[in-house]
N, C-alpha and C. Protein backbone atom coordinates (compact mmCIF):
# COMPACT_ATOMS: atom_id res chain seq x y z
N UNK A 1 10.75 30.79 -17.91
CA UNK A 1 9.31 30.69 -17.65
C UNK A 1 9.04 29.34 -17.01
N UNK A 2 8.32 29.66 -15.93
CA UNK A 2 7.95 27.93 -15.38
C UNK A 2 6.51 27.79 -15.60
N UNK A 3 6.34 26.34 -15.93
CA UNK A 3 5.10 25.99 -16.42
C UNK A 3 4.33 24.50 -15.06
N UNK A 4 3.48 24.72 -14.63
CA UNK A 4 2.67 24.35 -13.97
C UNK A 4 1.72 23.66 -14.02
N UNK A 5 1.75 22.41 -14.43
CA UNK A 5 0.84 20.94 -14.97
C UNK A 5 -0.20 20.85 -13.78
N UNK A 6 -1.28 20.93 -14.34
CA UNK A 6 -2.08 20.60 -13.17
C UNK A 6 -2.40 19.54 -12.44
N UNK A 7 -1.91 18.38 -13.05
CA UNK A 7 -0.91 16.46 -12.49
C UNK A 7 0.54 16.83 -12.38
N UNK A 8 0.79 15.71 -11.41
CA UNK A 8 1.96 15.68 -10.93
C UNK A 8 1.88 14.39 -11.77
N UNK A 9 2.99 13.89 -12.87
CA UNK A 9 3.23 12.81 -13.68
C UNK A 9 4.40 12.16 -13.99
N UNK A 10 5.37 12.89 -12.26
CA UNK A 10 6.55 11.93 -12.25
C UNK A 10 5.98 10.48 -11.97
N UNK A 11 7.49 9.63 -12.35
CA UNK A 11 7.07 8.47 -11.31
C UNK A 11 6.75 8.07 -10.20
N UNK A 12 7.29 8.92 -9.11
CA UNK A 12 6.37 8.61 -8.10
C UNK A 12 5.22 9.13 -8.00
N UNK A 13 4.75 9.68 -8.28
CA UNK A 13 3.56 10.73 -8.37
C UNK A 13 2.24 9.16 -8.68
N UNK A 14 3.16 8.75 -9.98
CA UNK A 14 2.35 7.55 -10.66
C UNK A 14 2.08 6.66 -9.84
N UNK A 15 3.39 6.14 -9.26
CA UNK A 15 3.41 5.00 -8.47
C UNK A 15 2.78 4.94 -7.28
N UNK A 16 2.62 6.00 -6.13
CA UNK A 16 1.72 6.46 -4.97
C UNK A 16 0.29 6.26 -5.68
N UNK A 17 -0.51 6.94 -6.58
CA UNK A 17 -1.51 7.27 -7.17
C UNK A 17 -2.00 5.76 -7.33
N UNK A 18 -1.03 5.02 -7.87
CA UNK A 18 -1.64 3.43 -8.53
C UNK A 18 -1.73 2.66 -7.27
N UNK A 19 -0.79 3.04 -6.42
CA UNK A 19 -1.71 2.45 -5.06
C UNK A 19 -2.41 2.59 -4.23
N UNK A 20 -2.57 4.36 -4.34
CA UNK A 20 -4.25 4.41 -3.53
C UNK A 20 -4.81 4.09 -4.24
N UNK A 21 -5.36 3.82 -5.71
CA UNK A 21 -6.63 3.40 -6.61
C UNK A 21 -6.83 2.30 -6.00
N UNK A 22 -5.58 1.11 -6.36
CA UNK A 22 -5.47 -0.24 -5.78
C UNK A 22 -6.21 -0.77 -4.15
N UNK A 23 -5.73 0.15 -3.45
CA UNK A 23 -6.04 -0.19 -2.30
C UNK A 23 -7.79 0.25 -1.66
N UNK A 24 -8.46 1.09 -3.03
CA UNK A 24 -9.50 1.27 -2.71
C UNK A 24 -10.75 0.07 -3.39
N UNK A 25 -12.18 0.33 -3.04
CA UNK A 25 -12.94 -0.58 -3.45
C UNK A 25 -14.19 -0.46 -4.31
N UNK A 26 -14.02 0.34 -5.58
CA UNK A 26 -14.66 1.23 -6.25
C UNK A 26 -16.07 0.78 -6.28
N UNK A 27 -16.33 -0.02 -5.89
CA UNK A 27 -17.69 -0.43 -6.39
C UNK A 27 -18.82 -0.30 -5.03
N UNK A 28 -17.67 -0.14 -4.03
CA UNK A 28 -18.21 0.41 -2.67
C UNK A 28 -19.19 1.95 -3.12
N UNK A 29 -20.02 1.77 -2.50
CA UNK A 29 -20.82 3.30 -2.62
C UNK A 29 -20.03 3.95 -1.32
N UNK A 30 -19.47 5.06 -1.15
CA UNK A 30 -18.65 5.56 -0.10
C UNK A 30 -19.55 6.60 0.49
N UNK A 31 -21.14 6.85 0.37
CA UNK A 31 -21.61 7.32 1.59
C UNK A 31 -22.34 6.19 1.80
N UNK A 32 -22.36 4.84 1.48
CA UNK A 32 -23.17 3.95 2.39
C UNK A 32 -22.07 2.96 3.10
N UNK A 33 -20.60 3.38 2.85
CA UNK A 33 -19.43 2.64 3.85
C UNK A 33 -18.10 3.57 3.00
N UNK A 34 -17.46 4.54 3.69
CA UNK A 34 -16.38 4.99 3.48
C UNK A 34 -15.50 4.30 3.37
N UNK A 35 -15.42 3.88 5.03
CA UNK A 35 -14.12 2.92 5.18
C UNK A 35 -13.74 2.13 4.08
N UNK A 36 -14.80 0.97 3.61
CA UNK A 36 -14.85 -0.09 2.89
C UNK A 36 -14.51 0.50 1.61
N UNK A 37 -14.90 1.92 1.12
CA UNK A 37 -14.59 2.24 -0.50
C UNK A 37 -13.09 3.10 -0.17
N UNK A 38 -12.69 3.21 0.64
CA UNK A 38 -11.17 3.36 0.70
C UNK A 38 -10.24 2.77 1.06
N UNK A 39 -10.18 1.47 1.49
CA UNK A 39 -9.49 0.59 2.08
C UNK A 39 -10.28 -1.04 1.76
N UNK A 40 -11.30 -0.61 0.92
CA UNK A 40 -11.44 -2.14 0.40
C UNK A 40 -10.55 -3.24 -0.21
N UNK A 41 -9.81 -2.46 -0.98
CA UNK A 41 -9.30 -2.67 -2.17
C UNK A 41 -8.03 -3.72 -1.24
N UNK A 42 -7.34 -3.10 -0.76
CA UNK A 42 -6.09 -3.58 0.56
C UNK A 42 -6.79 -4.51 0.87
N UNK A 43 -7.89 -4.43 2.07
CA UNK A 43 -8.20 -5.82 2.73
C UNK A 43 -8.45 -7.03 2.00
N UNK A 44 -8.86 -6.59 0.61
CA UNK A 44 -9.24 -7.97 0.01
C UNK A 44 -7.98 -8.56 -0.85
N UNK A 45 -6.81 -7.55 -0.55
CA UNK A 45 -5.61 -8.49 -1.44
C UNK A 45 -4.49 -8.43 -0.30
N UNK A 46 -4.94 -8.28 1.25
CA UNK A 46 -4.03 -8.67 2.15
C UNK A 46 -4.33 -9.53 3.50
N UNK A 47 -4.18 -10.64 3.25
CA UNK A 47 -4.72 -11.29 4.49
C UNK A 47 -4.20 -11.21 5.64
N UNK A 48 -4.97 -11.21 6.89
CA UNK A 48 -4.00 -11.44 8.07
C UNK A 48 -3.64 -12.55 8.18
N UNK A 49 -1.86 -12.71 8.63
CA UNK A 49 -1.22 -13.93 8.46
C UNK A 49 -1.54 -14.89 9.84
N UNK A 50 -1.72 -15.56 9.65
CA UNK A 50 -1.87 -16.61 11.16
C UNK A 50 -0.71 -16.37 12.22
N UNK A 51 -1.27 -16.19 13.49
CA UNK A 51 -0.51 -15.68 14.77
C UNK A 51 -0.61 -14.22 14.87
N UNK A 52 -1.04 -13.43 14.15
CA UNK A 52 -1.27 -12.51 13.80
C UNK A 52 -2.35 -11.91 14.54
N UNK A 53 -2.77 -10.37 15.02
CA UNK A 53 -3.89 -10.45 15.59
C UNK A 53 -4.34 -9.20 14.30
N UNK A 54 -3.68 -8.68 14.02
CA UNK A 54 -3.92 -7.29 13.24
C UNK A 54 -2.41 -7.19 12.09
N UNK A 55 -3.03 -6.48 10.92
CA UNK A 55 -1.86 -6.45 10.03
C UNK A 55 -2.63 -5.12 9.57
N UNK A 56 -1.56 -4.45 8.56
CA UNK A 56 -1.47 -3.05 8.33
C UNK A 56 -0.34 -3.11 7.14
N UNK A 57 -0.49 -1.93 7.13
CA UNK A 57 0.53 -1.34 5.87
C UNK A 57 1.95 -1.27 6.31
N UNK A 58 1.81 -0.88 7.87
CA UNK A 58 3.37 -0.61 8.75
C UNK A 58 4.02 -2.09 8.96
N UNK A 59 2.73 -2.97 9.19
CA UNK A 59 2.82 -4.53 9.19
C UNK A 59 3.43 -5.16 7.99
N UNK A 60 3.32 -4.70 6.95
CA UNK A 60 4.02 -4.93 5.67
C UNK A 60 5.24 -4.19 4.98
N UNK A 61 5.83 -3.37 5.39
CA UNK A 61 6.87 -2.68 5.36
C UNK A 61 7.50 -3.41 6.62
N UNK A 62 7.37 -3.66 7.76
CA UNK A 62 8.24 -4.30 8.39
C UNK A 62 8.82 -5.66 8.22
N UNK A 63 7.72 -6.26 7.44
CA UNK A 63 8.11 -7.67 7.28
C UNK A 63 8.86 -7.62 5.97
N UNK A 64 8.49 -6.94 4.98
CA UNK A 64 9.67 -6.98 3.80
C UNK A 64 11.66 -6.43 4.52
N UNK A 65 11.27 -5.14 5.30
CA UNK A 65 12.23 -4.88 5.83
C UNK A 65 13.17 -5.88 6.64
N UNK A 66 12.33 -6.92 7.14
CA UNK A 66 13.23 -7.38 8.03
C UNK A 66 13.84 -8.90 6.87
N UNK A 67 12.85 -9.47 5.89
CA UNK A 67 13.46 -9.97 4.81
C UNK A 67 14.61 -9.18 4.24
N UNK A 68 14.60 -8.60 3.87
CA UNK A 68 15.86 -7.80 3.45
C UNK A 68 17.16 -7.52 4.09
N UNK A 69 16.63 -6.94 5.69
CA UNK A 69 17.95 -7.62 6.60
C UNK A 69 18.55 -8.63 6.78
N UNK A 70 18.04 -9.78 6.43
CA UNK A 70 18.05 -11.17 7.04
C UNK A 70 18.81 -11.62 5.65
N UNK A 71 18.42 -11.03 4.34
CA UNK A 71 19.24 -11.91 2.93
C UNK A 71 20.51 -10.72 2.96
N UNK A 72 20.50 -9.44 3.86
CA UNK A 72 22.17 -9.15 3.74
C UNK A 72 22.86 -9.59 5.00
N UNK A 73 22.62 -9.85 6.33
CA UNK A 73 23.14 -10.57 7.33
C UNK A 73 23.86 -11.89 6.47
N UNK A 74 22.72 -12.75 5.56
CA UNK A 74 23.48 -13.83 5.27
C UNK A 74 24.44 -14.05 3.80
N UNK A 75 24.29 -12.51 3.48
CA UNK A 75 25.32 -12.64 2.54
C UNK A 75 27.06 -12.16 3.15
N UNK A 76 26.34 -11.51 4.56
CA UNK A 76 28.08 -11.17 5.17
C UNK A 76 28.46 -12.08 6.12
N UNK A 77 27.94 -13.03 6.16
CA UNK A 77 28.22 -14.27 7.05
C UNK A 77 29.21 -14.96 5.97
């Protein structure tokens, strides 16, 4: 018999979930600014870095990514 939870309450399930909450801005009224009550939450705990013209989420996955290349390059050096 399969049983059918109406949450998904793996860990990732959790972990995705805790960062759209995070990245939103609850206190935003979201028909007097959508944008701002779904993406508040992000802008106010990610700054754009200087030299920078625009940053993003893809903007932050690349820069951890390329940290990560850069500490195994210098562990095979």
């Amino acid at each position: 018999i399969l049983c059918f939870s109406a949450y998904c309450v793996t860990p990732a399930c959790i972990t995705v979930s805790s960062m759209l909450i995070n990245s939103m801005d609850l206190s935003v009224n979201p028909c007097e600014d959508f944008y701002r009550y779904t993406c508040g939450g992000w802008i106010n705990s990610h700054v754009i870095p200087s030299g920078e013209a625009r940053w993003g989420t893809f903007s932050e996955l690349w820069k951890s990514n390329q940290e990560v290349m850069k500490r195994l390059i210098g562990k095979s050096l």
